[in-house]
C-alpha atoms as a PDB file:
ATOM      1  CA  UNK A   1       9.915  16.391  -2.992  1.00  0.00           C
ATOM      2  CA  UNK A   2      12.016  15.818   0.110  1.00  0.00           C
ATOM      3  CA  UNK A   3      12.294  11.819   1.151  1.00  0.00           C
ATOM      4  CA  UNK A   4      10.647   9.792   3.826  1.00  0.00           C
ATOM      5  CA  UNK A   5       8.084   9.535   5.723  1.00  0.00           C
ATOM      6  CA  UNK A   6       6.540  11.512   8.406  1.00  0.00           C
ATOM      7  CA  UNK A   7       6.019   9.031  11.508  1.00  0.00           C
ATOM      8  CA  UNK A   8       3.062   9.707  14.125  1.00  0.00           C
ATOM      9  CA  UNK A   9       2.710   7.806  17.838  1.00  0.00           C
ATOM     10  CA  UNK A  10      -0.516   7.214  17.890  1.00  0.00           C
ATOM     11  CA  UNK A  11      -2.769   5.290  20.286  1.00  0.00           C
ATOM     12  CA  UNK A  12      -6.234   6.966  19.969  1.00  0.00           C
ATOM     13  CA  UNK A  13      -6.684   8.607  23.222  1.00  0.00           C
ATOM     14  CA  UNK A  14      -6.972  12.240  24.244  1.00  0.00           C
ATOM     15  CA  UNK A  15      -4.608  13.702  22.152  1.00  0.00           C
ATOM     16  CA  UNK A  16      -5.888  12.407  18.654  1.00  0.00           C
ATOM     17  CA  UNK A  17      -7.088  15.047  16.313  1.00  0.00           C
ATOM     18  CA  UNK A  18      -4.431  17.264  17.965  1.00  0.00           C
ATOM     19  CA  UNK A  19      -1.580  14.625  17.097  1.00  0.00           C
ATOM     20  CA  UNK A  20      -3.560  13.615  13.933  1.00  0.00           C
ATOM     21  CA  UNK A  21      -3.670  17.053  12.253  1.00  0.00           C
ATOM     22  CA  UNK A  22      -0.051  18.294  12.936  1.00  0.00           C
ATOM     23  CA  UNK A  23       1.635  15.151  11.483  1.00  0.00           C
ATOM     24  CA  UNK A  24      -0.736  15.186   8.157  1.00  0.00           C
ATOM     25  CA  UNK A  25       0.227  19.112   7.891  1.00  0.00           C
ATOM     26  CA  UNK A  26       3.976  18.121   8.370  1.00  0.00           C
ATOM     27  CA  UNK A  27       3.582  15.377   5.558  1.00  0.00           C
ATOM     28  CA  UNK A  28       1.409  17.508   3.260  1.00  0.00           C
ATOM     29  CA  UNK A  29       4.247  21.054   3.803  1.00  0.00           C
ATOM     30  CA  UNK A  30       7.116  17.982   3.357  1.00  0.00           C
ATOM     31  CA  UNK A  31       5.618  16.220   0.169  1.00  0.00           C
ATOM     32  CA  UNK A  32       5.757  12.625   1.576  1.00  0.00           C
ATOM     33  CA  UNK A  33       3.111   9.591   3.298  1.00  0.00           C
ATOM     34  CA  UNK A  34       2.410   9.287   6.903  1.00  0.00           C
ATOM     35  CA  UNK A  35       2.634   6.384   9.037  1.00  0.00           C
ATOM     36  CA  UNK A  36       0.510   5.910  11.830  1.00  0.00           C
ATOM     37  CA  UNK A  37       2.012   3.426  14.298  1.00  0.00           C
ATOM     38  CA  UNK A  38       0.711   1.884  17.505  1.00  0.00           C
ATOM     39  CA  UNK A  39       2.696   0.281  20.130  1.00  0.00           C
ATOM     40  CA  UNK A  40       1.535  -2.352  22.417  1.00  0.00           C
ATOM     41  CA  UNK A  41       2.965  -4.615  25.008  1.00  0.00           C
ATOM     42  CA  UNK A  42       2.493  -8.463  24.383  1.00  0.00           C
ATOM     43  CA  UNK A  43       4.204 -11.256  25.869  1.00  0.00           C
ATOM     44  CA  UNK A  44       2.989 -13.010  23.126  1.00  0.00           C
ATOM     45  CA  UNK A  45       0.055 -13.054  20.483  1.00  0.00           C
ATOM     46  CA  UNK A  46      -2.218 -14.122  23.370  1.00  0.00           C
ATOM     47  CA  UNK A  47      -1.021 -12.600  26.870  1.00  0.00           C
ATOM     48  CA  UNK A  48      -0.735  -8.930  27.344  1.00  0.00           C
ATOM     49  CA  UNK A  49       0.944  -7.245  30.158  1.00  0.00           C
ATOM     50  CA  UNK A  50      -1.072  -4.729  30.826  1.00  0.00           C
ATOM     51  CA  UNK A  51      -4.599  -4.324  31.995  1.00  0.00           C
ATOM     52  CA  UNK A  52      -5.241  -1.141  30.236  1.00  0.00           C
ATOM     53  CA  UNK A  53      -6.645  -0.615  26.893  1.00  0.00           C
ATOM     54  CA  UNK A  54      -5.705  -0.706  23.895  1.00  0.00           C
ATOM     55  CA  UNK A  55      -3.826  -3.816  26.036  1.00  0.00           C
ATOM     56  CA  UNK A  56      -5.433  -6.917  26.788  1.00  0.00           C
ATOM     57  CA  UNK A  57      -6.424  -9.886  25.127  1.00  0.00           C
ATOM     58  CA  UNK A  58      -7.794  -8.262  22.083  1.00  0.00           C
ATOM     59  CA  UNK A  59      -4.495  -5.584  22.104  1.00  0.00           C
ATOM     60  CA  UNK A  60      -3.472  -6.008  17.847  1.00  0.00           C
ATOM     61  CA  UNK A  61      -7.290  -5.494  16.854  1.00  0.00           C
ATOM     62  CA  UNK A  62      -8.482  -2.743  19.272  1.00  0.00           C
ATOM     63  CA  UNK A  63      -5.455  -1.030  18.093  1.00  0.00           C
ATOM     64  CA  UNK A  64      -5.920  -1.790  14.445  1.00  0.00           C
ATOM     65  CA  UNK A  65      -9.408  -0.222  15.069  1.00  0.00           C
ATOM     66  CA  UNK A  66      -8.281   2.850  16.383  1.00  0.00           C
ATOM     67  CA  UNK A  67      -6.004   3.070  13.389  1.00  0.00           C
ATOM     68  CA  UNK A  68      -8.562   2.740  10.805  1.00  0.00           C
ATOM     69  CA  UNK A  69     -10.804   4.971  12.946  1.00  0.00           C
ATOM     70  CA  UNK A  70      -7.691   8.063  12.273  1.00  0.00           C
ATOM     71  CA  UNK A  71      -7.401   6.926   8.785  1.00  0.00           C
ATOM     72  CA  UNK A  72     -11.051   7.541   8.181  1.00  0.00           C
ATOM     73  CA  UNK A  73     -10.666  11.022   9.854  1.00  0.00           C
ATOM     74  CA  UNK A  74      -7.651  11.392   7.500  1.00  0.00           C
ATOM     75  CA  UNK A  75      -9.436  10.708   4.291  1.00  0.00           C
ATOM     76  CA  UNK A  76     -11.873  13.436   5.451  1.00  0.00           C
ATOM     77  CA  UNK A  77      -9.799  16.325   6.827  1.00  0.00           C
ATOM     78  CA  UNK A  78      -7.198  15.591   4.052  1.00  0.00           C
ATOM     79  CA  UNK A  79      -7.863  13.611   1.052  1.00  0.00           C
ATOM     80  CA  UNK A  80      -5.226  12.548  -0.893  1.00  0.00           C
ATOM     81  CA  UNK A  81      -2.613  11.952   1.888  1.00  0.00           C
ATOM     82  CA  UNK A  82      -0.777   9.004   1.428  1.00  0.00           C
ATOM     83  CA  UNK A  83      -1.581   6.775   5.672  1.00  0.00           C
ATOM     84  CA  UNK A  84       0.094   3.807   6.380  1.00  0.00           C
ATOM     85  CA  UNK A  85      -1.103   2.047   9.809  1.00  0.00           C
ATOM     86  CA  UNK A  86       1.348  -0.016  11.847  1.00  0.00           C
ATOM     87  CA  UNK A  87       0.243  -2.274  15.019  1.00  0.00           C
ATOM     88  CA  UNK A  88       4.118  -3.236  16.634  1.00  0.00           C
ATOM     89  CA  UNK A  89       5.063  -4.529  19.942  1.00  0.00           C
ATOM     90  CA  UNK A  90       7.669  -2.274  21.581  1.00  0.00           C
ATOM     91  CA  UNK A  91      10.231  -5.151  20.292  1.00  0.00           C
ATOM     92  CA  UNK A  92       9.017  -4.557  16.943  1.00  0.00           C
ATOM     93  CA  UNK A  93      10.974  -0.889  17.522  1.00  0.00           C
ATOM     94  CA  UNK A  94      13.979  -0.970  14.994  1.00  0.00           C
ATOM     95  CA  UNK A  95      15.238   2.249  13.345  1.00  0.00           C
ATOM     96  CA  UNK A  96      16.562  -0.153  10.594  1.00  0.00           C
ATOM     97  CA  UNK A  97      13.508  -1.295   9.287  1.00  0.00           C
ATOM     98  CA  UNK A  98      10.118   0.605   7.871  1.00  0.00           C
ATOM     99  CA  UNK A  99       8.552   2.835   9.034  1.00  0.00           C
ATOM    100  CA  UNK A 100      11.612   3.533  11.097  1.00  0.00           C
ATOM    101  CA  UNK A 101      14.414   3.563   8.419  1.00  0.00           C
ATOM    102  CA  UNK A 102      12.723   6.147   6.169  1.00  0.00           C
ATOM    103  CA  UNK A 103      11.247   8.579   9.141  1.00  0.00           C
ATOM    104  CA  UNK A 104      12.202  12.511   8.049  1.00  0.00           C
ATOM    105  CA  UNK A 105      10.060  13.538  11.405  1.00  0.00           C
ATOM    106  CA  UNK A 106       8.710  11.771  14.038  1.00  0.00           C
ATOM    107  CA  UNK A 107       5.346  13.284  15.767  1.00  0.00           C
ATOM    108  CA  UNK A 108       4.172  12.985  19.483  1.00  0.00           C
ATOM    109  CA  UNK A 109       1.843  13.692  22.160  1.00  0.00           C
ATOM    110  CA  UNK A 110       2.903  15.086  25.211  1.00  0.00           C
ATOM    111  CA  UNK A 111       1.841  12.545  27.108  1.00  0.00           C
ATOM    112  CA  UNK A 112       0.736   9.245  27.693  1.00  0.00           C
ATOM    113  CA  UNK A 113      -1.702   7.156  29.195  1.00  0.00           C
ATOM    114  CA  UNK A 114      -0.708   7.579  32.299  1.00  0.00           C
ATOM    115  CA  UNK A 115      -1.148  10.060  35.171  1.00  0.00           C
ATOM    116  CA  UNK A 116       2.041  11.759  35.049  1.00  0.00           C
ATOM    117  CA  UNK A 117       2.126  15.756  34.540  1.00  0.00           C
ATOM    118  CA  UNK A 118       1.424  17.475  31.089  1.00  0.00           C
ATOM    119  CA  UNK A 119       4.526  17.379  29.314  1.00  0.00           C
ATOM    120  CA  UNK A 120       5.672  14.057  30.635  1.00  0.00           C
ATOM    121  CA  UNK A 121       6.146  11.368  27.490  1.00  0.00           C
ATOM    122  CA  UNK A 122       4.401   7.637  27.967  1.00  0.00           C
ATOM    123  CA  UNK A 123       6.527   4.645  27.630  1.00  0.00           C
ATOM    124  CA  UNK A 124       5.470   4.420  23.828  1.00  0.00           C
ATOM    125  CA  UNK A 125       6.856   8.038  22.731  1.00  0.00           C
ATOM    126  CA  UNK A 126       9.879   7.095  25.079  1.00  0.00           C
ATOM    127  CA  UNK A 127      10.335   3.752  23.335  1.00  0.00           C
ATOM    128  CA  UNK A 128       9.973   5.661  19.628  1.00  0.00           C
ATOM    129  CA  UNK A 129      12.138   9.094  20.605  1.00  0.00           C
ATOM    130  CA  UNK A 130      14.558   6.583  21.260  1.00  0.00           C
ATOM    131  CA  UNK A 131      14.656   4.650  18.704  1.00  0.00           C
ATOM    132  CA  UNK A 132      14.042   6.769  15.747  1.00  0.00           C
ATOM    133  CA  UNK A 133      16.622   9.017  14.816  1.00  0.00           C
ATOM    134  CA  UNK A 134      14.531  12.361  13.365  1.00  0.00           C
ATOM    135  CA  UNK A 135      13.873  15.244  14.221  1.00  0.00           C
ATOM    136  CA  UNK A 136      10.623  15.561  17.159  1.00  0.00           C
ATOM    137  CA  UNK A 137       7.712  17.865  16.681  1.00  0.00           C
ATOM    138  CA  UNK A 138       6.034  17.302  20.124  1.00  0.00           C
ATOM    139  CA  UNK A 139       2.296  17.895  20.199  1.00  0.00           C
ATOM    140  CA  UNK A 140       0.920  19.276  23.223  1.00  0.00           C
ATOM    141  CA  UNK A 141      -2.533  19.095  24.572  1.00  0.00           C
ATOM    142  CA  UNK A 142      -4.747  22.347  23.662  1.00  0.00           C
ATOM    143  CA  UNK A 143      -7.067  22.370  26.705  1.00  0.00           C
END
C-alpha cells in the first residue's frame, strides 16, 4: 500500500461529482483515505470577508454541510473509502501539519468561483497548489 493521503479542494460548486469521483479513483488505484478540505476566508469566527457563499456569517457550517453532502455521495458511489472532511481558513494552510503533511496527490478543479476563463485556478486551489508539495491532478470541467 503506498502512504498518504489523497487531498481534494473542494467547495461544492459546479465542479463536484467531477472533482469528487477522480480523487476517490486516485485514492482507491493508490490504496490510501481521502481528505476533503474546504477553505474559507474569516477574519475571525464571526466576520467573513466575503459576501459570497460558502462565505458569510454562517461560512464553517455551510461548508461543513457541503462536506457531509460529498461524503454521503462518497459512501454511495464508493463504499468503503476511507473521507476525512476539513473546514480551514486559508491561514489554517500548512504543509507541516495534516492533511497537508501526509498528501501523496493533491486534486483540483479548474476553476473557481469566480468569473475568470476555464482553466483559470480560484484563490483556494492557488492557496493549496502552493502550499502542498504533491503532485496535481487538475480536474477540468466536462461540459
Amino acid at each position: 500500500m503506498t502512504q498518504g493521503r489523497v487531498v481534494v479542494g473542494y467547495d461544492g460548486r459546479w465542479q463536484g461529482p467531477e472533482v469528487l469521483d477522480a480523487a476517490a479513483a486516485e485514492a482507491e488505484r493508490r490504496g490510501v483515505p481521502l481528505s476533503l478540505v474546504t477553505l474559507i476566508r474569516v477574519e475571525d469566527d464571526a466576520q467573513c470577508l466575503s459576501e459570497r457563499p460558502p462565505y458569510g456569517r454562517q461560512a464553517r457550517k455551510v461548508a461543513r454541510r457541503a462536506l457531509d453532502e460529498a461524503r454521503a455521495y462518497l459512501a454511495v458511489r464508493r463504499p468503503g473509502l476511507r473521507v476525512a472532511c476539513h473546514v480551514l481558513s486559508f491561514d489554517e494552510v500548512d504543509p507541516e501539519v495534516e492533511p497537508f503533511r501526509s498528501c501523496a496527490v493533491l486534486v483540483l478543479g479548474d476553476r473557481g468561483n469566480h468569473d475568470a476563463p476555464p482553466r483559470a485556478l480560484g484563490s483556494a486551489s492557488r492557496r493549496l497548489s502552493g502550499a502542498v508539495a504533491a503532485p496535481l491532478l487538475e480536474v477540468t470541467r466536462s461540459t
